[in-house]
Protein backbone atom coordinates (compact mmCIF):
# COMPACT_ATOMS: atom_id res chain seq x y z
CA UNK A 1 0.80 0.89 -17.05
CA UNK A 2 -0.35 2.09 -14.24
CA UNK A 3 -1.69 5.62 -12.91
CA UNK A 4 -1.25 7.42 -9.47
CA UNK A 5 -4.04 8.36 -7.51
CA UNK A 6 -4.77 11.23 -5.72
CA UNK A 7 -2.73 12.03 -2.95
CA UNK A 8 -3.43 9.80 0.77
CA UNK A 9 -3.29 11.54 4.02
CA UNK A 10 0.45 12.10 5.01
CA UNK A 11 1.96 10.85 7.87
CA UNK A 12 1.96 6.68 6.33
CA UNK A 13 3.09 7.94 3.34
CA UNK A 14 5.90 10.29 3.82
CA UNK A 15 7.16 6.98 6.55
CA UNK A 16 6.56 4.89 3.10
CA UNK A 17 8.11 7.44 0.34
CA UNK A 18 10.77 7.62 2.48
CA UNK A 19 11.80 3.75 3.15
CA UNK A 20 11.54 3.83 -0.90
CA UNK A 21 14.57 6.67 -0.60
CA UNK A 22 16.29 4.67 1.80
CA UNK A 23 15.32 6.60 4.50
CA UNK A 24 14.12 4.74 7.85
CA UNK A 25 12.45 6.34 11.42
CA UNK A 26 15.22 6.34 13.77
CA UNK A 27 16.06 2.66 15.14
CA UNK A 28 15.50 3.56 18.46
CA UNK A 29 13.20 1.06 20.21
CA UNK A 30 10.30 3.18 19.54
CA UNK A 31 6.39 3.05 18.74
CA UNK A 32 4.99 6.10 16.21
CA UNK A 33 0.90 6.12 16.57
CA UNK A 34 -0.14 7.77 13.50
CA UNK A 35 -3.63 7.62 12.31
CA UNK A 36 -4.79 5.07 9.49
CA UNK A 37 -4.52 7.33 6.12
CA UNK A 38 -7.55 5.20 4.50
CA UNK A 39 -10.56 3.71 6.15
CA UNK A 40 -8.97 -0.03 5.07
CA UNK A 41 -5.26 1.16 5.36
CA UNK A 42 -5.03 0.45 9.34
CA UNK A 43 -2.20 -1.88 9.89
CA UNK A 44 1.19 -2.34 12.53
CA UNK A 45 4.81 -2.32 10.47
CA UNK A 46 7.73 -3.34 11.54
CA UNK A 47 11.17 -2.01 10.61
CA UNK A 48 14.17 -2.12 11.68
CA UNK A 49 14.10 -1.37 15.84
CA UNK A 50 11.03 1.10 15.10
CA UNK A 51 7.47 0.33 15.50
CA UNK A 52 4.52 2.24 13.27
CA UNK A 53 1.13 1.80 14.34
CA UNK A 54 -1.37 3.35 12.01
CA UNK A 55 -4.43 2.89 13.79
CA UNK A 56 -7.29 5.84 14.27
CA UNK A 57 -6.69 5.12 18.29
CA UNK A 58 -5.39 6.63 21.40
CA UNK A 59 -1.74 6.79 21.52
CA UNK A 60 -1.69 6.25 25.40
CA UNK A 61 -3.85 2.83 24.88
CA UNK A 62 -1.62 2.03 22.69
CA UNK A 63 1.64 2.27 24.99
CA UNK A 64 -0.48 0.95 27.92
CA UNK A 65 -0.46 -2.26 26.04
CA UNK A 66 3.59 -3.02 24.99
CA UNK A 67 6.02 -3.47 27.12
CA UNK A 68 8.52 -0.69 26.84
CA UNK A 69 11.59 -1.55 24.19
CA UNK A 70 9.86 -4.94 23.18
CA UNK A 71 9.64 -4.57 19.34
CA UNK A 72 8.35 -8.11 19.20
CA UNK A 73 4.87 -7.17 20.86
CA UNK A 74 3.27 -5.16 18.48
CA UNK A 75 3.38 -8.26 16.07
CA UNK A 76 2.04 -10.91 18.28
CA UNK A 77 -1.08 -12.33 18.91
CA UNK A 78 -1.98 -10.15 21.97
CA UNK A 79 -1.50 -6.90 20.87
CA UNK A 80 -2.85 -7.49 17.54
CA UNK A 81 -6.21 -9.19 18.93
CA UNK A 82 -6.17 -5.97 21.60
CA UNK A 83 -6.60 -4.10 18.50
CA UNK A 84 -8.34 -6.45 16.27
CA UNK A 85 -11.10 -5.50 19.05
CA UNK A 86 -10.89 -2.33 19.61
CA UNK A 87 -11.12 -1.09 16.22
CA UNK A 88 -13.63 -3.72 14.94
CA UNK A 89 -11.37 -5.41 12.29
CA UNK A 90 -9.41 -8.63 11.81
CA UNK A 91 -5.98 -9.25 11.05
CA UNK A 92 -5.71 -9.94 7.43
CA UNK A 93 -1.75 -11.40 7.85
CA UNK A 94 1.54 -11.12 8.97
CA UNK A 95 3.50 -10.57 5.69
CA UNK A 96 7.58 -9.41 5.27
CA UNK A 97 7.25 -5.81 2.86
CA UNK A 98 9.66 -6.24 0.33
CA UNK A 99 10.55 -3.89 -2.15
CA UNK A 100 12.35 -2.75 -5.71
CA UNK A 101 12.30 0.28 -7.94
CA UNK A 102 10.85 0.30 -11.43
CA UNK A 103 13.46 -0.76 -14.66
CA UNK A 104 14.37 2.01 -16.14
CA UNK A 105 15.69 0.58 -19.37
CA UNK A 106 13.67 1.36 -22.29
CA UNK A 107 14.85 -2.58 -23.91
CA UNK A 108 14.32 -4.33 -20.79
CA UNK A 109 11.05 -2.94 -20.31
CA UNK A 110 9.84 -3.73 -23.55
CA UNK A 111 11.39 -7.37 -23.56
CA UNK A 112 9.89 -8.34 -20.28
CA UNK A 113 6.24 -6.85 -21.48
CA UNK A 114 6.35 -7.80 -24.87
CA UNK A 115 3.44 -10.46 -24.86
CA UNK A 116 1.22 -9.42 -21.96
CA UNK A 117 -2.25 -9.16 -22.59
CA UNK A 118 -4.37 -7.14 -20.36
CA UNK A 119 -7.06 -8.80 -18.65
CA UNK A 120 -9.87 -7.31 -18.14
CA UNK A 121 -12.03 -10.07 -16.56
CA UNK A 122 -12.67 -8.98 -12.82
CA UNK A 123 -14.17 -12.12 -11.79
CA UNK A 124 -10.67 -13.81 -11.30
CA UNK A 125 -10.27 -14.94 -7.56
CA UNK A 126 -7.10 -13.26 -7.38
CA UNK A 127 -8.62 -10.19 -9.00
CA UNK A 128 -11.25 -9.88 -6.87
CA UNK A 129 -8.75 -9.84 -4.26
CA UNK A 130 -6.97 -7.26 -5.51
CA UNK A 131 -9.56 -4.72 -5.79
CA UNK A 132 -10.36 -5.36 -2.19
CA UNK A 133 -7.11 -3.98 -0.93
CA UNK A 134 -5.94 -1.56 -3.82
CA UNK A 135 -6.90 1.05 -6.46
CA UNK A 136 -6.35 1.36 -10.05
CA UNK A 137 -5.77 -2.26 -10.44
CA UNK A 138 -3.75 -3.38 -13.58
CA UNK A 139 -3.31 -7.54 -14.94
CA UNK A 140 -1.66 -8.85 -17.07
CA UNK A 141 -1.27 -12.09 -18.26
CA UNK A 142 1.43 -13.59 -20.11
CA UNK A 143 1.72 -16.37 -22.82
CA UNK A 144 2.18 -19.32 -20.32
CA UNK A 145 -0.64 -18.27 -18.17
CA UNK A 146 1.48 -16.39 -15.69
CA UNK A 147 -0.79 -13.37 -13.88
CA UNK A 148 1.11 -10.19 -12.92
CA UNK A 149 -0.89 -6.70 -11.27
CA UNK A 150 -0.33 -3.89 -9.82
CA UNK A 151 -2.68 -1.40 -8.10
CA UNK A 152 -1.91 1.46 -5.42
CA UNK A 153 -2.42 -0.06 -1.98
CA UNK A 154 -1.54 0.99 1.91
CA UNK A 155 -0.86 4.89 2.06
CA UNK A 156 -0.54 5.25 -1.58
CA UNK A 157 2.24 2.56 -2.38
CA UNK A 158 2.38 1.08 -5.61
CA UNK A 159 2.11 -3.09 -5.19
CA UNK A 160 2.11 -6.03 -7.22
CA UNK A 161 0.98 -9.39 -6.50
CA UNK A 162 1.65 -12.67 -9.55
CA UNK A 163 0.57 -16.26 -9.99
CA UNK A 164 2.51 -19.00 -11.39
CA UNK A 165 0.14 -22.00 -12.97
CA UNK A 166 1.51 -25.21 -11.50
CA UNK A 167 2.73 -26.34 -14.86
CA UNK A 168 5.43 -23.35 -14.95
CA UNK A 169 6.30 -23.59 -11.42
CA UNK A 170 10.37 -24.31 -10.51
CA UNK A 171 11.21 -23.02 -13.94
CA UNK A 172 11.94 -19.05 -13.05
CA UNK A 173 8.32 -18.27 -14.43
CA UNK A 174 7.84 -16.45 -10.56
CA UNK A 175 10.96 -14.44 -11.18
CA UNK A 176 10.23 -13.37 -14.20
CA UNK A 177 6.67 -12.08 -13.33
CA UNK A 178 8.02 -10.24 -10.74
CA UNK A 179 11.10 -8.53 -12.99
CA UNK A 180 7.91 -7.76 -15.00
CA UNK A 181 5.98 -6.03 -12.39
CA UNK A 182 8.86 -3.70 -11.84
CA UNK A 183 8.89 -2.93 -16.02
CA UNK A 184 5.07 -2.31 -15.57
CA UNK A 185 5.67 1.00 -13.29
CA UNK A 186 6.42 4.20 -13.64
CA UNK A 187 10.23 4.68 -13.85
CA UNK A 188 10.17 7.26 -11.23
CA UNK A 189 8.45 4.87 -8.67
CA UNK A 190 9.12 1.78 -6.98
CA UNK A 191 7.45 -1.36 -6.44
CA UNK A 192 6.06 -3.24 -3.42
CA UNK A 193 5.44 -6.94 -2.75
CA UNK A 194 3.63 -8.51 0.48
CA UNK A 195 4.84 -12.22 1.07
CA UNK A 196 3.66 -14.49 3.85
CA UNK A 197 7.61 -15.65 5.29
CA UNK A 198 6.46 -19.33 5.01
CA UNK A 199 6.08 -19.04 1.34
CA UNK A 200 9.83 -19.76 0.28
CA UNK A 201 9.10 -19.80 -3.58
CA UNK A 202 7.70 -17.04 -3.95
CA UNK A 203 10.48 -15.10 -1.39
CA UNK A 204 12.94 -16.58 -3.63
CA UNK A 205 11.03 -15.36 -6.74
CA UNK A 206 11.36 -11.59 -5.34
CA UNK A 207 14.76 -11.80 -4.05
CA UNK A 208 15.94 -13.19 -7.17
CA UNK A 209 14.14 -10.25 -9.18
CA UNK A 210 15.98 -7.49 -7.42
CA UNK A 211 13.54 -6.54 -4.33
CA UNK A 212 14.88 -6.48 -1.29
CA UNK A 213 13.17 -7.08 2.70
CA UNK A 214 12.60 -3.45 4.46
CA UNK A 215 10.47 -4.68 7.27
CA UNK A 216 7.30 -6.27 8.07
CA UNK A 217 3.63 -5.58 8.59
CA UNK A 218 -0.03 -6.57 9.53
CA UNK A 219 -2.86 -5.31 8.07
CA UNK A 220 -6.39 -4.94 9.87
CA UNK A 221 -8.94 -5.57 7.41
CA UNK A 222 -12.83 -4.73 8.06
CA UNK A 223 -14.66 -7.51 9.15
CA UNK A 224 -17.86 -8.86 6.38
């Protein structure tokens, strides 16, 4: 299972704790310029007719570069190369945030982990990945060579990310793996999942396994 760490910066995560409660900044055509909570956390998110920008940058440059009440700018190419630049990072990707909270149920916890074996290999591609964007990194593998982790990512959230081997794909192997993600964490907390829109399995996969769209984001990461 995995732990909490300590505590980010606040103003990302109270936006995020509180889209977990169900709670959304106004829809009112806006922009919020907050600054990044983490050295890798900068990133733009998109919800539903707001705008957050968490980006250690001037508000006013910021504003001087949308076009007041378009909520389609911040996402596209211009802005996010005007940024790209001034901060010194790249765009990592453009990825819908969807999101579920953790099982509850004692027996459906313990069905959907019964089996997983922690791996504790770090030189997995997908692994090494992981650790690049998130802390406290947790995976699991299952007995048809499904991969499941979590770690704490942007602001504090707790994520997951799976692999399906090809053999298992189109056989609800994706679902499942993300049903287990949600049995992995804390009952008190919910889960988040970045998918690129274009990938319709793996959309599926989530939808089907209870997590639903709030939004969408890009994140800046540093440039190597």
């Amino acid at each position: 299972m995995t732990s909490q760490p300590a505590s980010p910066p606040a103003a990302l995560a109270a936006i995020l704790r509180g889209v977990e409660r169900g709670v959304f900044p106004a829809p009112d055509l806006s922009v919020t310029v907050i600054p990044a909570p983490f050295e890798r956390d900068t990133c733009v998110i998109g919800l539903t007719a707001h705008i957050v920008v968490a980006a250690d940058v001037d508000p006013a440059w910021v504003h001087r570069q949308l076009p007041p009440g378009d909520l389609s700018a911040p996402l596209n190419p211009p802005f996010l190369e005007a940024l790209s630049k001034l901060t010194g990072r790249a765009v990592n990707a453009i990825d819908a945030m969807l999101l579920a909270p953790a099982l509850t149920d004692a027996a459906e916890r313990a069905e959907l982990t019964a089996g997983l074996t922690e791996l504790t290999d770090h030189d997995h591609p997908r692994v090494r990945r992981a650790w690049q964007y998130r802390d406290n990194v947790r995976v699991y593998v299952d007995a048809d060579g499904g991969l499941v982790l979590t770690g704490y990512g942007l602001a504090g959230r707790l994520e997951c990310a799976l692999e399906v081997p090809e053999s298992s794909r189109g056989k609800g192997h994706g679902r499942r793996l993300a049903k287990t993600a949600r049995a992995l964490a804390p009952t008190d907390s919910h889960v988040w999942a970045q998918v690129t829109p274009g990938n319709a399995a793996s959309f599926r996969a989530f939808l089907a396994a209870g997590y639903l769209p709030v939004g969408s984001e890009a994140l800046l990461t540093a440039m190597t």
